[in-house]
C-alpha atoms as a PDB file:
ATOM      1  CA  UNK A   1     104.853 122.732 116.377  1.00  0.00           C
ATOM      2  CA  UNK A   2     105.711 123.720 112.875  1.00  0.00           C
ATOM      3  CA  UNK A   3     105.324 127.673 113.522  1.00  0.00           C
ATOM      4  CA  UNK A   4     107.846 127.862 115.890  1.00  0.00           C
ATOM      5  CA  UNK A   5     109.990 126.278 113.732  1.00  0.00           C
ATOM      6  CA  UNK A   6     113.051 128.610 112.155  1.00  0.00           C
ATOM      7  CA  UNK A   7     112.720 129.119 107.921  1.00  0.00           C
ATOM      8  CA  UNK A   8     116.309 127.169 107.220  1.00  0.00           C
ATOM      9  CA  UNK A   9     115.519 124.450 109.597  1.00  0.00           C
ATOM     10  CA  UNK A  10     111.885 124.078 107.005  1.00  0.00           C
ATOM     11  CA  UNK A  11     113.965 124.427 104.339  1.00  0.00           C
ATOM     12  CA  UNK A  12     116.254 122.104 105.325  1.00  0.00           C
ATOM     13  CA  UNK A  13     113.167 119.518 106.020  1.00  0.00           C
ATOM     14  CA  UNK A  14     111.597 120.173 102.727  1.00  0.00           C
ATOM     15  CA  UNK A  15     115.478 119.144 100.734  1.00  0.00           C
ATOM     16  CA  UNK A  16     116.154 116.377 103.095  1.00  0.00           C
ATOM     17  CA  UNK A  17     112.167 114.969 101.817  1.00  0.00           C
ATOM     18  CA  UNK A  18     112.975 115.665  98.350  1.00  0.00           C
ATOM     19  CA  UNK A  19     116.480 113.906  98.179  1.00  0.00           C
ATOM     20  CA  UNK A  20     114.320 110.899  99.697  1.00  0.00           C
ATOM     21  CA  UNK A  21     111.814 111.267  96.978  1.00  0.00           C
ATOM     22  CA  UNK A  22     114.103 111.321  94.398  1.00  0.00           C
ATOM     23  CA  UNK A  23     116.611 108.547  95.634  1.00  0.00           C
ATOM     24  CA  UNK A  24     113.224 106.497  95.652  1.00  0.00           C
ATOM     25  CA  UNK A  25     111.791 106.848  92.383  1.00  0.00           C
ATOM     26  CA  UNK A  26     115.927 106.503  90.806  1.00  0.00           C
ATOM     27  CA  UNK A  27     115.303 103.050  92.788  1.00  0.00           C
ATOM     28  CA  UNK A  28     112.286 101.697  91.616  1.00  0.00           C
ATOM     29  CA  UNK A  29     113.067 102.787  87.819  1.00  0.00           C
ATOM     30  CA  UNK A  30     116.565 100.623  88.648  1.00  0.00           C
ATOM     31  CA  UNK A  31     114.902  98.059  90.217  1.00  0.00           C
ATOM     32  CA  UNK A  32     111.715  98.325  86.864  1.00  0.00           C
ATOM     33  CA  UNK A  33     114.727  97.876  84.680  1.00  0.00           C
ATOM     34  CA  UNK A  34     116.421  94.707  86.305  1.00  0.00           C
ATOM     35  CA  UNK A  35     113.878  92.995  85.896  1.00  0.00           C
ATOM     36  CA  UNK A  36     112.724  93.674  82.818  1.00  0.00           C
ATOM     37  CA  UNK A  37     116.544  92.651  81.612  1.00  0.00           C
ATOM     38  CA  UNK A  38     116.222  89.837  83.543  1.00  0.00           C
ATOM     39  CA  UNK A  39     113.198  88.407  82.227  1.00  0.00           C
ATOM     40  CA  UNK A  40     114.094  88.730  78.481  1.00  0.00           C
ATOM     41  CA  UNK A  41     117.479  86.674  79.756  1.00  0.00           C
ATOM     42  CA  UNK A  42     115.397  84.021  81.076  1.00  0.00           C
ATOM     43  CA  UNK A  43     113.467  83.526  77.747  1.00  0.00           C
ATOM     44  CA  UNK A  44     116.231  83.349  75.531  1.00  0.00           C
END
């Protein structure tokens, strides 16, 4: 299936899979940081 698939299209694939990447680590390091501001909050 992949072989008769054209270069841009792969390259096309590959971006689209590293935008996802990306967009989910720049989540979890958001998501790391609320609630480690949130917890110091709750103990003061």
């Amino acid at each position: 299936m992949m072989d008769n698939m054209m270069p841009g299209m792969m390259w096309g694939m590959g971006l689209v899979w590293l935008l996802v990447v990306i967009v989910l680590i720049l989540a979890a390091a958001a998501l790391i940081k609320y609630l480690r501001t949130r917890s110091k909050d709750d103990r003061q």
